[in-house]
N, C-alpha and C. Protein backbone atom coordinates (compact mmCIF):
# COMPACT_ATOMS: atom_id res chain seq x y z
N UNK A 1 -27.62 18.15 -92.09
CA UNK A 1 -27.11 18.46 -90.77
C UNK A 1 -27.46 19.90 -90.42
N UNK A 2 -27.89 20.03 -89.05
CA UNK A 2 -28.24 21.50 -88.66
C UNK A 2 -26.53 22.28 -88.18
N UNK A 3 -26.68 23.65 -88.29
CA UNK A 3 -25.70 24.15 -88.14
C UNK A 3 -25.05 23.69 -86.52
N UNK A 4 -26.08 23.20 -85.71
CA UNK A 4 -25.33 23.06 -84.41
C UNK A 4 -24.34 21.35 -84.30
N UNK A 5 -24.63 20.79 -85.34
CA UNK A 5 -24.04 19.73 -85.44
C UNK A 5 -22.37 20.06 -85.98
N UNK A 6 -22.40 20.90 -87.03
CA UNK A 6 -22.02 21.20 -88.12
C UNK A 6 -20.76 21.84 -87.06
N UNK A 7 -21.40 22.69 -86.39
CA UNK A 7 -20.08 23.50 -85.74
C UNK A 7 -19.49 22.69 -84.34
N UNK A 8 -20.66 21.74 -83.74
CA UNK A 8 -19.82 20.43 -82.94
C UNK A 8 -18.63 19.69 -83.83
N UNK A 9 -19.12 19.42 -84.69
CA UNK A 9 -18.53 18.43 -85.66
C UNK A 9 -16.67 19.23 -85.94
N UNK A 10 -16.68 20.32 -86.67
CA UNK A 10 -15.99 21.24 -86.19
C UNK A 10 -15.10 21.34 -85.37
N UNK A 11 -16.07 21.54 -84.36
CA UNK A 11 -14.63 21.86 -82.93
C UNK A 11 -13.93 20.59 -82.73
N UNK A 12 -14.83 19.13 -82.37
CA UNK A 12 -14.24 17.71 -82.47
C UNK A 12 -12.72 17.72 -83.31
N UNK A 13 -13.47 18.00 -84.30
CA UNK A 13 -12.27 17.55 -85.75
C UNK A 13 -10.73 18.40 -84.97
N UNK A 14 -11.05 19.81 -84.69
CA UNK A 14 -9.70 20.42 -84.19
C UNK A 14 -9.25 20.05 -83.34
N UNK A 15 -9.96 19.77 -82.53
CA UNK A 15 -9.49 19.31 -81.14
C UNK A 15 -8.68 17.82 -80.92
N UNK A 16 -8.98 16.94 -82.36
CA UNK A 16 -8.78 15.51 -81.66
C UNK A 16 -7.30 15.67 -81.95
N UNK A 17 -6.71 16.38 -82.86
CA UNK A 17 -5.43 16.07 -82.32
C UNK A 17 -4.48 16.15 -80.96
N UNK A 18 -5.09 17.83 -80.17
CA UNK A 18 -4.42 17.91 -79.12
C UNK A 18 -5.20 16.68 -77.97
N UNK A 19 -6.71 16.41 -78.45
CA UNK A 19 -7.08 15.07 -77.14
C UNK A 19 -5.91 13.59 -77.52
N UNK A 20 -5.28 13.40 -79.06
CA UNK A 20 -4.54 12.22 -78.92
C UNK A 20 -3.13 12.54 -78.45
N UNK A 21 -2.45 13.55 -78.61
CA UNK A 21 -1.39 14.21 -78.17
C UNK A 21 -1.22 13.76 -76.43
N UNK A 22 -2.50 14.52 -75.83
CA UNK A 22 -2.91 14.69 -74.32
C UNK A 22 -3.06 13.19 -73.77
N UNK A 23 -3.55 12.28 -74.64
CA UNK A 23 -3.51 10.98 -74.08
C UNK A 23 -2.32 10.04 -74.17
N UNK A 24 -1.69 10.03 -75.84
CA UNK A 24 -0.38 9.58 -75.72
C UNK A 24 0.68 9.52 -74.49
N UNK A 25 0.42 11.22 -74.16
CA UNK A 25 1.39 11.48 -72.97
C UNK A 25 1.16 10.98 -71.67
N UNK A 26 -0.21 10.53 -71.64
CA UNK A 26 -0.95 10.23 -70.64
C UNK A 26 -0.47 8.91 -70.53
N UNK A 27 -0.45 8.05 -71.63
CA UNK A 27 -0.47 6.73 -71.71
C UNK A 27 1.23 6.31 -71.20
N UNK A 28 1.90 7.18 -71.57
CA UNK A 28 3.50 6.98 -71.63
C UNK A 28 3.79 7.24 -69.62
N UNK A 29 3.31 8.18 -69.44
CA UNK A 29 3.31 7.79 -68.13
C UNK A 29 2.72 6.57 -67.07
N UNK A 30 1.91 6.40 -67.97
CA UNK A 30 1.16 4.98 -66.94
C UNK A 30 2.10 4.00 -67.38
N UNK A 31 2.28 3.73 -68.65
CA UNK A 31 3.25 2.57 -68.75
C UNK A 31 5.04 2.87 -68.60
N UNK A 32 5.37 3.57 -67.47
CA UNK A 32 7.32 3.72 -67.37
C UNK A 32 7.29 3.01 -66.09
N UNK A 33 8.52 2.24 -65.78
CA UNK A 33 8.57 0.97 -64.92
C UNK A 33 8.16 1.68 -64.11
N UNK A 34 8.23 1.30 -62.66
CA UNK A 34 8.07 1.44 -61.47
C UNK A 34 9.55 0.98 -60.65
N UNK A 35 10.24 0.39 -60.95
CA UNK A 35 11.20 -0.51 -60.54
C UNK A 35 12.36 0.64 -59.37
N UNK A 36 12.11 1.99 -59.67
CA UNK A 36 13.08 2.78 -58.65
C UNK A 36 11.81 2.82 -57.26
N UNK A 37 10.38 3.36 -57.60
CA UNK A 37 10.02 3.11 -56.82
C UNK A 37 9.66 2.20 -55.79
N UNK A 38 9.65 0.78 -56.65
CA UNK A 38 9.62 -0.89 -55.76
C UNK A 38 11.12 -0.25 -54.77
N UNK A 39 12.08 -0.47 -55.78
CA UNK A 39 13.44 -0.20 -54.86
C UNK A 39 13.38 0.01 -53.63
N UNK A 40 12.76 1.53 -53.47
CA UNK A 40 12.96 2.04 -52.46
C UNK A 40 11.82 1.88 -51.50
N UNK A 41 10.29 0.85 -51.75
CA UNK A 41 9.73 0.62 -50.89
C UNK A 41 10.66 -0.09 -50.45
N UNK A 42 11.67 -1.34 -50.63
CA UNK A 42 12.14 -2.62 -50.75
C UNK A 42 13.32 -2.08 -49.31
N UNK A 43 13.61 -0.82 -49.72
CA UNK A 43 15.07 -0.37 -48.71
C UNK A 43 14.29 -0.14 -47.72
N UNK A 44 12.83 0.98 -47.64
CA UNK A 44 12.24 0.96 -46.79
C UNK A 44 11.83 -0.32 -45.73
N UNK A 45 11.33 -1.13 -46.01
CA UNK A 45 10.69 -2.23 -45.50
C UNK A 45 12.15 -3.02 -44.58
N UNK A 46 13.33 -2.90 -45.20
CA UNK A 46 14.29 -3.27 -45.06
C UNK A 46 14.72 -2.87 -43.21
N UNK A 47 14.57 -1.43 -43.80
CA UNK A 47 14.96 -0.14 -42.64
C UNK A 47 13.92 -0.85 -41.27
N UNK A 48 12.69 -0.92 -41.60
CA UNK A 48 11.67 -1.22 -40.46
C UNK A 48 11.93 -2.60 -39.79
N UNK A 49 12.55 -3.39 -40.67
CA UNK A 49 12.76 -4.73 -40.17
C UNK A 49 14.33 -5.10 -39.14
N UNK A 50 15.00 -3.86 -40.23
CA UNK A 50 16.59 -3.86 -39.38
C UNK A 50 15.96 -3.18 -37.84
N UNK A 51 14.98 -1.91 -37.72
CA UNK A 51 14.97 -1.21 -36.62
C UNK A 51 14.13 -2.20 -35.90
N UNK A 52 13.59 -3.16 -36.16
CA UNK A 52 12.48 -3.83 -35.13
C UNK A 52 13.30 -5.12 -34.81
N UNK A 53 14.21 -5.61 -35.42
CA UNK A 53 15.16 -6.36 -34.61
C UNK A 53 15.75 -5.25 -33.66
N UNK A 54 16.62 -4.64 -34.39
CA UNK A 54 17.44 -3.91 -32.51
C UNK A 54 16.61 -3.44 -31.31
N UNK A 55 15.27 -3.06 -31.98
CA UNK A 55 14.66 -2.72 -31.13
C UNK A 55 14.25 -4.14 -30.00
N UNK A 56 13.72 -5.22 -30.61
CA UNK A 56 13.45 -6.28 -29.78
C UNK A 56 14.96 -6.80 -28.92
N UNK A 57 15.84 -6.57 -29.77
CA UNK A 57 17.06 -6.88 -28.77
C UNK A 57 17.15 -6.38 -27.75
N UNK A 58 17.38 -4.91 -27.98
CA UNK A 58 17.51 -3.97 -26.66
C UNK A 58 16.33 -3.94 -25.82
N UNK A 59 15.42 -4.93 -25.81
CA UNK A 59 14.49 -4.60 -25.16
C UNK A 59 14.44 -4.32 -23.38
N UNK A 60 14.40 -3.86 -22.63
CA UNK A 60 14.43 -3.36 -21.44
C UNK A 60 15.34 -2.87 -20.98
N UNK A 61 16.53 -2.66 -21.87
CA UNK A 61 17.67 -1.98 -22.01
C UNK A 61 17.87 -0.71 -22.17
N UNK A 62 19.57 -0.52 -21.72
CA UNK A 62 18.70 1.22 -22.23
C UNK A 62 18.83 1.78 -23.35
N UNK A 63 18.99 1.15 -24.26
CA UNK A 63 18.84 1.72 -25.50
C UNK A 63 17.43 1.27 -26.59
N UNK A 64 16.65 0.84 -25.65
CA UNK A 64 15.27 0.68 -25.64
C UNK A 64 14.43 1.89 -26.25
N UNK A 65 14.54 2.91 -25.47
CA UNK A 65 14.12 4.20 -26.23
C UNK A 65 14.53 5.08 -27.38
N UNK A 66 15.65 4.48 -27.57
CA UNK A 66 16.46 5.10 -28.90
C UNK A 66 16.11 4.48 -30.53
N UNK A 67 16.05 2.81 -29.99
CA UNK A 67 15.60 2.21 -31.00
C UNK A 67 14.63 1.96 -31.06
N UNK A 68 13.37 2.12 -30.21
CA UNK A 68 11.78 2.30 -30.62
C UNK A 68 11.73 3.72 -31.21
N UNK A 69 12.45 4.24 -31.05
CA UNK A 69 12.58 6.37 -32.01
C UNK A 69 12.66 5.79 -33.10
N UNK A 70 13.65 4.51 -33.21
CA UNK A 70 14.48 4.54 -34.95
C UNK A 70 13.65 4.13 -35.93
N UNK A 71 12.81 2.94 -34.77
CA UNK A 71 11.64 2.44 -35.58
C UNK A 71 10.19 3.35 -36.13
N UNK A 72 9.94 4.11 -34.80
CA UNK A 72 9.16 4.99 -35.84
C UNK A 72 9.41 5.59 -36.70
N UNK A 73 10.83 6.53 -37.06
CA UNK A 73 10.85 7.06 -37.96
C UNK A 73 10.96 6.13 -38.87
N UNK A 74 11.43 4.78 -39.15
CA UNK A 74 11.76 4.14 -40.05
C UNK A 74 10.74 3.74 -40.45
N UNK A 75 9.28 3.71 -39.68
CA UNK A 75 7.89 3.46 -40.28
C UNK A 75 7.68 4.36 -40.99
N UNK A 76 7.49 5.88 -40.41
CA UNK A 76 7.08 7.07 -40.85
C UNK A 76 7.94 7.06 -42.25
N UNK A 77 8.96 6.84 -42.45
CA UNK A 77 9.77 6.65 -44.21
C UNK A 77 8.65 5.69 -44.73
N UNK A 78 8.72 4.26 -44.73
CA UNK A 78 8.02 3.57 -44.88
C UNK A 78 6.61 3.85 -45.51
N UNK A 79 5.61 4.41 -44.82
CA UNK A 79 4.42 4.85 -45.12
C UNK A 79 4.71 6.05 -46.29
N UNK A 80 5.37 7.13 -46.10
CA UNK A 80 5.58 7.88 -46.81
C UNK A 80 6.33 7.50 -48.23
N UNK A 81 6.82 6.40 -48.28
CA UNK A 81 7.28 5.87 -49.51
C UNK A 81 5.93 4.98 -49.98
N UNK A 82 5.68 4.71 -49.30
CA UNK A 82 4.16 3.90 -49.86
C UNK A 82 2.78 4.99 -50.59
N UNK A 83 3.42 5.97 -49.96
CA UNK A 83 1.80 6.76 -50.60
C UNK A 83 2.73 7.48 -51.63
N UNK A 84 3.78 7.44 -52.41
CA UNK A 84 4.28 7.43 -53.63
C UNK A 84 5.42 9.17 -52.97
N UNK A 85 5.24 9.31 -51.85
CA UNK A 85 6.43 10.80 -51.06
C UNK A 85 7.81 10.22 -51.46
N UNK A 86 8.59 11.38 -51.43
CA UNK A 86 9.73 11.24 -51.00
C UNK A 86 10.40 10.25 -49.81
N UNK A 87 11.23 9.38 -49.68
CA UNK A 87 11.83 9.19 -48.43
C UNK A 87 12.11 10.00 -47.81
């Protein structure tokens, strides 16, 4: 073996513990439920469906403009719970 192997070989060897360390941790995060996040898409979706009934109720009413507000924001939660945000 030439010395440039020799001192690859080397750094590998030290290193693989912190690369299995770095992946373990890696791995432990990909596999922890998801089940708070379903949740709260689940309340979300909930929210958009409660606001798009009142909204179709009240329709030409005057609380027409209050509950097309409720519904957007209740989308705007919605989306933002979907791309993994805060509610």
């Amino acid at each position: 073996m030439d010395h440039d192997t020799q001192t690859t070989d080397a750094i590998a060897e030290a290193l693989r513990p912190v690369i299995e360390k770095r992946a373990a941790e890696k791995a432990v995060l990909l596999n922890r439920p998801v089940v708070a996040r379903d949740a709260r898409i689940m309340e979300a979706c909930r929210a958009v469906a409660h606001a798009s009934d009142r909204l179709e109720a009240a329709r030409y009413g005057p609380d027409e403009i209050r509950w097309r507000r409720d519904l957007d924001r209740a989308a705007a939660k919605l989306a933002r719970v979907m791309r993994g945000g805060r509610p």
